[in-house]
Protein backbone atom coordinates (compact mmCIF):
# COMPACT_ATOMS: atom_id res chain seq x y z
CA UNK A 1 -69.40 -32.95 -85.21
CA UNK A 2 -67.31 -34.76 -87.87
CA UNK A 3 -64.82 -36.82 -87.85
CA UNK A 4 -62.22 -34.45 -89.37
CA UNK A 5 -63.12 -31.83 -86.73
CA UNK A 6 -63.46 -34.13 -84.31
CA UNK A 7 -59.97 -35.30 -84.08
CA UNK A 8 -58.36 -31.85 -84.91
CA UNK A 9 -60.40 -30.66 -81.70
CA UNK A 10 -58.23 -33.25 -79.53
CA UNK A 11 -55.12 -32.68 -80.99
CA UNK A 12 -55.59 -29.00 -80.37
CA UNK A 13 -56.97 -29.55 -76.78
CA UNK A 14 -54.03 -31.69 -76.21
CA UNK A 15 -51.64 -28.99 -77.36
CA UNK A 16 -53.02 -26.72 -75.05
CA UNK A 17 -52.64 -28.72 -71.90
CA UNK A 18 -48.80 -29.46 -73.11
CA UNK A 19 -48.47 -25.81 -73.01
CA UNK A 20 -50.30 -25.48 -69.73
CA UNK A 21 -48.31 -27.46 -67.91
CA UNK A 22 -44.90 -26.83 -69.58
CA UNK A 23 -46.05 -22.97 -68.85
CA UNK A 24 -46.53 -23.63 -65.41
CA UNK A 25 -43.95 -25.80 -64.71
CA UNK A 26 -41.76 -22.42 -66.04
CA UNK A 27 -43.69 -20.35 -63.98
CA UNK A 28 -42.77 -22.63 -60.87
CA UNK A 29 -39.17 -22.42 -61.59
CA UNK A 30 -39.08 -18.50 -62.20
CA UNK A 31 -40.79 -18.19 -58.47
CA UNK A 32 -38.21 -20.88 -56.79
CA UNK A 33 -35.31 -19.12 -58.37
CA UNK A 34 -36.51 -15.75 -58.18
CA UNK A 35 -38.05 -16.28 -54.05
CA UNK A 36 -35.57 -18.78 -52.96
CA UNK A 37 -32.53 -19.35 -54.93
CA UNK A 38 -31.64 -16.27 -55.64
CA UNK A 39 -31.83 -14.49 -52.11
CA UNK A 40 -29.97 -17.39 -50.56
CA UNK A 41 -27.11 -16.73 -53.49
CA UNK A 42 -27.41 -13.17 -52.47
CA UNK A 43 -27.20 -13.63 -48.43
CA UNK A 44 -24.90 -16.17 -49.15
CA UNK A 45 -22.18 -13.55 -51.35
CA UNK A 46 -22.66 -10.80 -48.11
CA UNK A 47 -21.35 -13.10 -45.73
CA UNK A 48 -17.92 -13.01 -44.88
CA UNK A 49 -16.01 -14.10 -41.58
CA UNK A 50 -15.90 -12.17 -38.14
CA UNK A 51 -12.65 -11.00 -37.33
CA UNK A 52 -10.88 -11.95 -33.79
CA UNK A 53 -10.28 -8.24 -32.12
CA UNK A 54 -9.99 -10.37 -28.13
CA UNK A 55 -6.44 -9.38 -26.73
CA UNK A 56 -6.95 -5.72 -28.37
CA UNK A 57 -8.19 -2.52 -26.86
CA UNK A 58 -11.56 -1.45 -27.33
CA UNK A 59 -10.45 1.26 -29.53
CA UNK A 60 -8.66 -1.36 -32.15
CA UNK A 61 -11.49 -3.75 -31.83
CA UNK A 62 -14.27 -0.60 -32.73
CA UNK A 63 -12.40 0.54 -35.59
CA UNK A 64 -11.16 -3.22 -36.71
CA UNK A 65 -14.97 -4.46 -36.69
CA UNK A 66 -15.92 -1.48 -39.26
CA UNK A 67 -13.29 -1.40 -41.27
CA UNK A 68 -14.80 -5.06 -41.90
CA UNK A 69 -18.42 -3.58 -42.30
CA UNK A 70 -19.96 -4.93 -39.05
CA UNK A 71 -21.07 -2.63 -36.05
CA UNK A 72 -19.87 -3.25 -32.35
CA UNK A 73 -20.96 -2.84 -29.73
CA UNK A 74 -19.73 -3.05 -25.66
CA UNK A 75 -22.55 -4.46 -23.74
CA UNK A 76 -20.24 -6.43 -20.96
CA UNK A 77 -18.04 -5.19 -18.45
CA UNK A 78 -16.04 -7.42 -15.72
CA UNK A 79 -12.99 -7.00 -13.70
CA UNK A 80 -10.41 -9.40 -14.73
CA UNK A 81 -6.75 -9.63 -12.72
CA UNK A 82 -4.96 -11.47 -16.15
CA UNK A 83 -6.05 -8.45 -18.52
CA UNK A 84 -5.52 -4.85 -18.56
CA UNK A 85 -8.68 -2.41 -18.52
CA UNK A 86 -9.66 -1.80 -22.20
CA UNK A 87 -8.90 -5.13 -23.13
CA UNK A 88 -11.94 -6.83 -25.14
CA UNK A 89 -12.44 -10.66 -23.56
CA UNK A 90 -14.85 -12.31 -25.62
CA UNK A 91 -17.29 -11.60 -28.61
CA UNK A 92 -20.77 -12.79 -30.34
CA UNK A 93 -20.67 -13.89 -32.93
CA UNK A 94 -16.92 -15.73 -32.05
CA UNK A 95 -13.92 -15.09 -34.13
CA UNK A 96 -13.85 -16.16 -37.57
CA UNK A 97 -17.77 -17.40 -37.48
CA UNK A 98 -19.42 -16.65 -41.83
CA UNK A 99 -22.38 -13.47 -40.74
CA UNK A 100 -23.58 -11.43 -43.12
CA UNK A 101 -21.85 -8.02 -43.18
CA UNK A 102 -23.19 -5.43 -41.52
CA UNK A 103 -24.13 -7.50 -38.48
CA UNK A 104 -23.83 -6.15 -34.86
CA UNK A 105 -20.51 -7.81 -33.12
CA UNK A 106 -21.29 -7.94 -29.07
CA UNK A 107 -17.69 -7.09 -27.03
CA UNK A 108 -17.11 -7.79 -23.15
CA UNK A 109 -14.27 -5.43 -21.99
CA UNK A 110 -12.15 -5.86 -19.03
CA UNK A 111 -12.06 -3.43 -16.41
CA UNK A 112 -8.57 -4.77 -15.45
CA UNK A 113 -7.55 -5.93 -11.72
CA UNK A 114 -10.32 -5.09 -9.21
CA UNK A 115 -8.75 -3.21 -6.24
CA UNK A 116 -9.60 -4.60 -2.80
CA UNK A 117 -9.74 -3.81 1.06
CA UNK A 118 -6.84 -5.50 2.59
CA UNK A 119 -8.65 -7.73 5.87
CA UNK A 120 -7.57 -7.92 9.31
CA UNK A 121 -5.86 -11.10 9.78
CA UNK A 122 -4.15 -10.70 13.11
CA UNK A 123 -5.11 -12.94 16.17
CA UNK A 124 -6.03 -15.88 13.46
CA UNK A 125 -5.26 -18.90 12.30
CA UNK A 126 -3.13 -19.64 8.92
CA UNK A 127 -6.12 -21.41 7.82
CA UNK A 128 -8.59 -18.74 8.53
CA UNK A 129 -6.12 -16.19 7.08
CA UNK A 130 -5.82 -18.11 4.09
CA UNK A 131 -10.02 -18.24 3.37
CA UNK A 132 -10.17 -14.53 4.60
CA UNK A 133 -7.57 -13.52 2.18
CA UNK A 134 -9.24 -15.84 -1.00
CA UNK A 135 -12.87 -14.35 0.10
CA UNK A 136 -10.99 -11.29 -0.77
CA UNK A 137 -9.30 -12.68 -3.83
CA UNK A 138 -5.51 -11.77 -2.36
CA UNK A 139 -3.16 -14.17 -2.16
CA UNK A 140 -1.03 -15.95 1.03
CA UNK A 141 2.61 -15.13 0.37
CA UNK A 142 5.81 -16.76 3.05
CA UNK A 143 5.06 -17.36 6.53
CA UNK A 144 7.43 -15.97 8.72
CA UNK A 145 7.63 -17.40 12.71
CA UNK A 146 8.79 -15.15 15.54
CA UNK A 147 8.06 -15.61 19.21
CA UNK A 148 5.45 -13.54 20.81
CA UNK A 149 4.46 -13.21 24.48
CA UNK A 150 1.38 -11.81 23.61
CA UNK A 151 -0.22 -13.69 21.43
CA UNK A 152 -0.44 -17.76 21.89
CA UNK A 153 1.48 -19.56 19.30
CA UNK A 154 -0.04 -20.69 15.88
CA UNK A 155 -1.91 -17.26 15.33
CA UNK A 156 -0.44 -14.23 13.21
CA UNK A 157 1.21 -11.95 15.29
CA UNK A 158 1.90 -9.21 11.40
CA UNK A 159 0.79 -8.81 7.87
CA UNK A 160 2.87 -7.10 5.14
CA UNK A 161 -0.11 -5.54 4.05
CA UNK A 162 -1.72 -3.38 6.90
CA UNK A 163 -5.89 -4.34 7.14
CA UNK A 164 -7.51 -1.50 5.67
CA UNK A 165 -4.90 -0.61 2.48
CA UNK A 166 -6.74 -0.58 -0.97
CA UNK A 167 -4.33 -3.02 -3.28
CA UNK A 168 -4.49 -4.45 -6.37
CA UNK A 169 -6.42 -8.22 -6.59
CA UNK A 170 -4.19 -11.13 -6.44
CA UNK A 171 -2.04 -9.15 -3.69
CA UNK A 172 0.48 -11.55 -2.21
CA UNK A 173 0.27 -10.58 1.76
CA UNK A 174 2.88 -12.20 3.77
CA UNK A 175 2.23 -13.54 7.37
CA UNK A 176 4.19 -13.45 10.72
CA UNK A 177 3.05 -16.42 13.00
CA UNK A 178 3.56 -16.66 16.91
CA UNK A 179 5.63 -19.35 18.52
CA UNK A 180 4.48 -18.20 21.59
CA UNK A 181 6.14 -16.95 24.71
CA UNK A 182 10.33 -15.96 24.34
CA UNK A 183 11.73 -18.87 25.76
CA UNK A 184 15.20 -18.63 27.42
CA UNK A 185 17.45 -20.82 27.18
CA UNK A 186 21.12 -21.73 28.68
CA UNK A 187 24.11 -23.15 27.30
CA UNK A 188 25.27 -25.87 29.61
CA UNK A 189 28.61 -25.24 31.05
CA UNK A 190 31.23 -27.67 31.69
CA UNK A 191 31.45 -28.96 35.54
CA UNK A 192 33.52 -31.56 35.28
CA UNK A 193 36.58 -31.97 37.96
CA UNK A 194 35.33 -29.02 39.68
CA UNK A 195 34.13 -28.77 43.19
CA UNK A 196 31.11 -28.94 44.47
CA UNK A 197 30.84 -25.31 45.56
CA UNK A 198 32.16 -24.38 42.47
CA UNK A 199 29.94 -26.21 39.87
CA UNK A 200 26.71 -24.92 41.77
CA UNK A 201 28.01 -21.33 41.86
CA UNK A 202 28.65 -21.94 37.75
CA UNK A 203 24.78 -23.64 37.86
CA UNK A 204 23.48 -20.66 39.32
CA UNK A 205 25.00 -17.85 37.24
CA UNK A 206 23.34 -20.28 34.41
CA UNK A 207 20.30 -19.70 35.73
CA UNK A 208 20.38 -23.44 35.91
CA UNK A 209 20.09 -26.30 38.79
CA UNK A 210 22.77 -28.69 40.41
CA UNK A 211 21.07 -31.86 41.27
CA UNK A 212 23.47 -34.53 42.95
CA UNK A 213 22.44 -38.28 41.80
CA UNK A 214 25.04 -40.04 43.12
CA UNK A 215 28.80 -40.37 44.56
CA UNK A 216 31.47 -42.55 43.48
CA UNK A 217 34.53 -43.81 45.07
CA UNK A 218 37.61 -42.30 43.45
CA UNK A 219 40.86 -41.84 45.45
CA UNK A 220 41.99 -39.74 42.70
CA UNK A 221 40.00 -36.50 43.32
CA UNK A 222 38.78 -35.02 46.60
CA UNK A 223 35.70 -35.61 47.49
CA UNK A 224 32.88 -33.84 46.21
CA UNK A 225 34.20 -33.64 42.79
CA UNK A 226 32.06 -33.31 40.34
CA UNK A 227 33.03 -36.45 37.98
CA UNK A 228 30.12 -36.84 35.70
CA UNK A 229 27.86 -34.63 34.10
CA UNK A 230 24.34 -34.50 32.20
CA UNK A 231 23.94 -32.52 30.30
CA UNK A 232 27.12 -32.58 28.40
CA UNK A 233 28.72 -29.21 28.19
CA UNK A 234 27.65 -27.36 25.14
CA UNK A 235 23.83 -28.88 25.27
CA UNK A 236 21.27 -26.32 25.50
CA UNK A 237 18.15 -26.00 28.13
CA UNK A 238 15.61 -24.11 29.84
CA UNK A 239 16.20 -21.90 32.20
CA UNK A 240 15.45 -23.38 35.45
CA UNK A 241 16.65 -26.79 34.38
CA UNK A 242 18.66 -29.19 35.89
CA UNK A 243 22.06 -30.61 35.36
CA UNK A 244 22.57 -33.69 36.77
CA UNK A 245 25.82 -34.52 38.46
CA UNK A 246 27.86 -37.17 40.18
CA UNK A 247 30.30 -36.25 42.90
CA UNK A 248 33.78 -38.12 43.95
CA UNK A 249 33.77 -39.64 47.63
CA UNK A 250 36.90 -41.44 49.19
CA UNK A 251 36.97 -45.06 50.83
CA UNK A 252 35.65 -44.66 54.14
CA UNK A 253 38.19 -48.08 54.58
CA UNK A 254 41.18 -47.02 53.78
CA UNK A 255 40.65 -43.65 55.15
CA UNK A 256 41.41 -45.24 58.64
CA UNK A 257 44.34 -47.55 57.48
CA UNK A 258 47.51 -45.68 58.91
């Protein structure tokens, strides 16, 4: 081939692969944009932000979600004592999260309080009352103490609640605790300067017990006085207690002096 022809042949050839590859390269660019740019710009312009419908009613949340373009839907139902039934609790996708509209929105509703079975708590402990009544998520209210001589002290002798009552959860049930047997008790009377006789006569309609320690000399009362006393007046015991007491004597000595 000739020079002449030879030389236009490469310049040609050369021409052609420029256009090849600038072709291609086009070609490469129209695919990325048109596969993978432009359905991200596209997905990208749908999505918009979830809207926070917790703390409404299912009702607001429903209509909320589709006035926004997404679906809902309640999948999730719990009891729950701090919200009323109705109440949505959570969602998926959370509040304010970018989705692409028309997405489903997942709702948990609350059933509200959960009603319980009030337990027996009579004839036990306040400890075991108090894990009886969590177990059966109620709640231990005051503790009242009155005496009982039927049941030994320390164990609940009432409940405000009777066992078997269906109430609300988180119930406060208030507790009456034995101190045990009635005990009966006597005011000690005063016994000072009085006789003998006398101050165990008082004793007795006291329900209470004279017991004579000692005797002192003391010319100034007559004998068997009672001159001191213990209890003091006013004290409180037992019934069946004893006051303790000492009694006036006189000087055998001067007794016989003329």
């Amino acid at each position: 081939m000739p020079e002449y022809f030879t030389s236009k042949y490469s310049k040609f050839t050369k021409y052609i692969k420029y256009f090849l590859v600038i072709s291609s390269s086009f070609f490469i660019l129209f695919l990325i944009m048109d596969k993978i740019v432009m359905p991200l710009y596209v997905r990208l312009g749908d999505e918009i932000e979830v809207p926070d419908v917790t703390e409404k009613t299912d009702v607001e949340a429903v209509l909320e979600l589709r006035r926004y373009g997404f679906e809902a839907e309640i999948t999730v139902q719990k009891y729950d004592p701090y919200h009323a039934k109705n109440i949505i609790l959570s969602q998926i996708p959370e509040p304010y999260t970018r989705v692409k509209k028309g997405r489903k929105v997942v709702l948990t509703r609350s059933l509200g309080e959960r009603n319980v079975i009030v337990p027996n708590l009579i004839s036990l402990s306040v400890r075991n009352a108090e894990l009886e009544l969590s177990r059966n998520n109620l709640r231990k209210g005051e503790i009242f103490y009155n005496p009982s001589a039927e049941f030994p002290e320390g164990v609940i002798i009432s409940q405000s609640y009777e066992a078997g009552m269906v109430v609300r959860g988180a119930t406060v049930i208030d507790i009456t605790v034995s101190e045990g047997p009635v005990s009966q008790k006597s005011i000690v009377p005063s016994l000072q300067e009085k006789t003998l006789d006398n101050a165990t006569r008082i004793s007795r309609d006291n329900k209470l017990k004279l017991v004579v320690i000692d005797a002192l000399i003391n010319n100034d009362y007559l004998p068997n006085t009672i001159l001191i006393q213990y209890p003091q007046p006013g004290d409180t015991l037992s019934s069946g207690d004893s006051v303790l007491v000492v009694i006036s004597k006189i000087d055998s000595i001067a007794r016989k002096i003329p």
